[in-house]
C-alpha atoms as a PDB file:
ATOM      1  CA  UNK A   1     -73.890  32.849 -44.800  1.00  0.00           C
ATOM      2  CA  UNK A   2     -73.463  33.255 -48.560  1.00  0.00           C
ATOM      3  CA  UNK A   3     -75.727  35.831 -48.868  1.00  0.00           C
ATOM      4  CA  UNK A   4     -74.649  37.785 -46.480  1.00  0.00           C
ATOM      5  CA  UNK A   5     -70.792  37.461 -47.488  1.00  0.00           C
ATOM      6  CA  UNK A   6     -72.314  38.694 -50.935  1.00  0.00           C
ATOM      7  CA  UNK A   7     -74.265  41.838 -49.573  1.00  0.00           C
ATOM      8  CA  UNK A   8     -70.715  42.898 -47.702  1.00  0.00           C
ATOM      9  CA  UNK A   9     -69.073  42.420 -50.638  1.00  0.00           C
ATOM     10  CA  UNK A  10     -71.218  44.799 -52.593  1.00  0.00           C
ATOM     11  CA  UNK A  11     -70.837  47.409 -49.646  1.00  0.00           C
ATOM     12  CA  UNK A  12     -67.695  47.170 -49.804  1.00  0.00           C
ATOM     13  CA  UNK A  13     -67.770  47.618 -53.383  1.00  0.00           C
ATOM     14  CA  UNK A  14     -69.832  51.094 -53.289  1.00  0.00           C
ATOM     15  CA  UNK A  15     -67.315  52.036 -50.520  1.00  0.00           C
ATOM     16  CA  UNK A  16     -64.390  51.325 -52.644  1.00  0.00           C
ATOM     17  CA  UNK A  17     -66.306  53.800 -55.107  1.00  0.00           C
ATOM     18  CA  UNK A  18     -66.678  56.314 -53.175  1.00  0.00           C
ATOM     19  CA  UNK A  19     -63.132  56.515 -51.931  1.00  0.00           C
ATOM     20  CA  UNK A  20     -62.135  56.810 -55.992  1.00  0.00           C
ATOM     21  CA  UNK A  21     -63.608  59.717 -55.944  1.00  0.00           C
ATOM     22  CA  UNK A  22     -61.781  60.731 -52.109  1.00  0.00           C
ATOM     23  CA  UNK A  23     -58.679  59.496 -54.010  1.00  0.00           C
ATOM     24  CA  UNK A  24     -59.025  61.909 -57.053  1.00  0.00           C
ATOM     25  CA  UNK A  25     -59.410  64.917 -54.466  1.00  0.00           C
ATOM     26  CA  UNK A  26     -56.776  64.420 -52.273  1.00  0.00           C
ATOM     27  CA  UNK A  27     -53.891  62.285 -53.319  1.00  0.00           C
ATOM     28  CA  UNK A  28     -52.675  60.754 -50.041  1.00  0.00           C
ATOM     29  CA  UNK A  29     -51.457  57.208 -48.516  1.00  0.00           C
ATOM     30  CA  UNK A  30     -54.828  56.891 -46.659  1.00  0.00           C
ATOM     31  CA  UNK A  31     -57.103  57.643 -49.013  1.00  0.00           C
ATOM     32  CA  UNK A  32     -54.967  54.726 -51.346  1.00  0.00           C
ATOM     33  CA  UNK A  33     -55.340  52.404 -48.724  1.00  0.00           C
ATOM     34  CA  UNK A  34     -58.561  52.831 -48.007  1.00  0.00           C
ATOM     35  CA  UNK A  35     -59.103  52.546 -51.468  1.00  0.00           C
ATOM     36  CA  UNK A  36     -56.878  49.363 -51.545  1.00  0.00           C
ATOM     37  CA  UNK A  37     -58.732  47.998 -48.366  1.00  0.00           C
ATOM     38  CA  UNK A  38     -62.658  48.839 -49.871  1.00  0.00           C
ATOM     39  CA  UNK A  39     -62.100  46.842 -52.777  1.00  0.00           C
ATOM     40  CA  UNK A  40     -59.891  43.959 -51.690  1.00  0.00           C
ATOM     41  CA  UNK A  41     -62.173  43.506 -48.581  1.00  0.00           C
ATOM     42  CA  UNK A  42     -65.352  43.225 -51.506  1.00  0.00           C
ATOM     43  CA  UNK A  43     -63.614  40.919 -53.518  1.00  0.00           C
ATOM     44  CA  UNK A  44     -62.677  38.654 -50.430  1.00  0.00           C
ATOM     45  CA  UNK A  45     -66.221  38.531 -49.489  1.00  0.00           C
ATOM     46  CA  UNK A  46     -67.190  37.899 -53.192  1.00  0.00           C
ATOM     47  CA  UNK A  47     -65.321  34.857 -53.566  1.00  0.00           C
ATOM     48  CA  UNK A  48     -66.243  33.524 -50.476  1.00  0.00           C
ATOM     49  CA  UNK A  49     -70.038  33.772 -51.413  1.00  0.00           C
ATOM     50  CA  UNK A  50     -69.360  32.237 -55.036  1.00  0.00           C
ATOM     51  CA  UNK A  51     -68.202  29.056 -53.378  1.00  0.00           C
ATOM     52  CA  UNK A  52     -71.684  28.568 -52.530  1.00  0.00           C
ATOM     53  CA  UNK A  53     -73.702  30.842 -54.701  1.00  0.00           C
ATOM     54  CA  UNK A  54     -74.005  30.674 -58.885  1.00  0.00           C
ATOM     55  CA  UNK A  55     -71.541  32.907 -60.404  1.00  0.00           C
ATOM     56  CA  UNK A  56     -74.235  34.733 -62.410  1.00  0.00           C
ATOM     57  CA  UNK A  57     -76.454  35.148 -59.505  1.00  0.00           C
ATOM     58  CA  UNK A  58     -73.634  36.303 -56.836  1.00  0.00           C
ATOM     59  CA  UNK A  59     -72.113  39.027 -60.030  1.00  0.00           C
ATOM     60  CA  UNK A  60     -75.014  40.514 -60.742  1.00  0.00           C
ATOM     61  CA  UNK A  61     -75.969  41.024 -57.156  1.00  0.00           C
ATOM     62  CA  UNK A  62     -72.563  41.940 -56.495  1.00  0.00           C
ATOM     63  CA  UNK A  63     -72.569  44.959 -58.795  1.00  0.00           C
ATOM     64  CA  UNK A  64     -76.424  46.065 -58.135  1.00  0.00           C
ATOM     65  CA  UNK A  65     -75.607  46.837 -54.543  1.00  0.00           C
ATOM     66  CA  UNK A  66     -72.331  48.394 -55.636  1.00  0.00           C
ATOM     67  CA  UNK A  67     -73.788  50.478 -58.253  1.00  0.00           C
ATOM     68  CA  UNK A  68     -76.672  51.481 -56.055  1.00  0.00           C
ATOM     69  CA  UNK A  69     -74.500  51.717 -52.992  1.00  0.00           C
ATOM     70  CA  UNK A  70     -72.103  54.422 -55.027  1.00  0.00           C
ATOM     71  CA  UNK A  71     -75.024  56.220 -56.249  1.00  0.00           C
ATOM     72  CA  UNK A  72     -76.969  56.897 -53.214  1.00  0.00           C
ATOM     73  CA  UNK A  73     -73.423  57.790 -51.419  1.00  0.00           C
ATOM     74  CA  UNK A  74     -72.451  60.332 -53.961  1.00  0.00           C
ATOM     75  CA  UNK A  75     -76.257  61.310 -53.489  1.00  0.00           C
ATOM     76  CA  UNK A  76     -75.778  61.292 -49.875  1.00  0.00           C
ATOM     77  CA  UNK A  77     -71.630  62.770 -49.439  1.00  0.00           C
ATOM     78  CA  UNK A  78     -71.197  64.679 -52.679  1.00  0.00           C
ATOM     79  CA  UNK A  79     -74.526  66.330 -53.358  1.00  0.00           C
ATOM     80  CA  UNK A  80     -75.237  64.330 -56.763  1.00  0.00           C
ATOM     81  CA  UNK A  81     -78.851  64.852 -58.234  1.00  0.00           C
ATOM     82  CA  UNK A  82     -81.627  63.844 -56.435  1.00  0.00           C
ATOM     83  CA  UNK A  83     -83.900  63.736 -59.260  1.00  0.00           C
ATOM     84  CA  UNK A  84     -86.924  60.964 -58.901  1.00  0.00           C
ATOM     85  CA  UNK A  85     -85.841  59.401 -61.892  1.00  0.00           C
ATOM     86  CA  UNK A  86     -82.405  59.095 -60.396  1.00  0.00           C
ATOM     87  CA  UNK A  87     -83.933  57.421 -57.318  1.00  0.00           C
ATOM     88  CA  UNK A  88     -86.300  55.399 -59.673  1.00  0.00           C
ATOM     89  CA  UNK A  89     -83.155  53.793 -61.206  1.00  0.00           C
ATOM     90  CA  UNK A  90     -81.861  53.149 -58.121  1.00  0.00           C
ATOM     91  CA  UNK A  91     -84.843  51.469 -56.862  1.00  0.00           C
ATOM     92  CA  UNK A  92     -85.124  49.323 -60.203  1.00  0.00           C
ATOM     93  CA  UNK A  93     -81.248  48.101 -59.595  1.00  0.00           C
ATOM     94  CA  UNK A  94     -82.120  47.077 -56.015  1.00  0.00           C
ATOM     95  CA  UNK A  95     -85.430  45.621 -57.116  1.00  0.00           C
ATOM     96  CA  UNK A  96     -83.684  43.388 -59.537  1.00  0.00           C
ATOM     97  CA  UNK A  97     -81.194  42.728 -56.944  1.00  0.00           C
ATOM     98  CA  UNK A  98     -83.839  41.316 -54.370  1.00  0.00           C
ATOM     99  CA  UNK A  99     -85.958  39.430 -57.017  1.00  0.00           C
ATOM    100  CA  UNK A 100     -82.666  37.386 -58.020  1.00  0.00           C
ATOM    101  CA  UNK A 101     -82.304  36.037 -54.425  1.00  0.00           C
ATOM    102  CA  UNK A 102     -86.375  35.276 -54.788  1.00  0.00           C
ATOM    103  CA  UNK A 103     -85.543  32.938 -57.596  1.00  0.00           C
ATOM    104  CA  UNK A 104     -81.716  32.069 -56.764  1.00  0.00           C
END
């Protein structure tokens, strides 16, 4: 149950991110409480998976699938590159992502 606490915390997370950027277009009460929501929903989840899971191990993954989860949805809603390297990077974070839950 840890684990998957920890992978909707880092959805969360890259939602959170993306409504920043919704935030910085339009300054309105939704987009601040979705804002508010994204992220205190991801830390809720966070701590919740730490209880069980090393705090180095639940972090790191914590901010991979954030990081990767805002890039491909600025990719995906905002028409950011889609240069292969870009996607590369994106498949290294995720990579390292999956091989600490190998080892975890």
């Amino acid at each position: 149950m840890a684990w998957i606490s920890l992978i909707l915390a880092g959805l969360f997370e890259a939602f959170g991110v993306v409504t920043i950027n919704k935030l910085n277009n339009r300054r309105n009460w939704q987009s601040l409480l979705l804002l508010i929501l994204g992220f205190g929903a991801s830390f809720l989840f966070l701590a919740y998976a730490m209880n069980t899971l090393p705090m180095g191990t639940a972090y790191a993954i914590w901010t991979g699938i954030g990081s990767a989860g805002g890039a491909l949805l600025g990719i995906l809603i905002y028409g950011e590159s889609k240069d292969w390297r870009r996607i590369g990077c994106i498949a290294l974070i995720l990579g390292a992502a999956i091989g600490l839950k190998l080892v975890a």
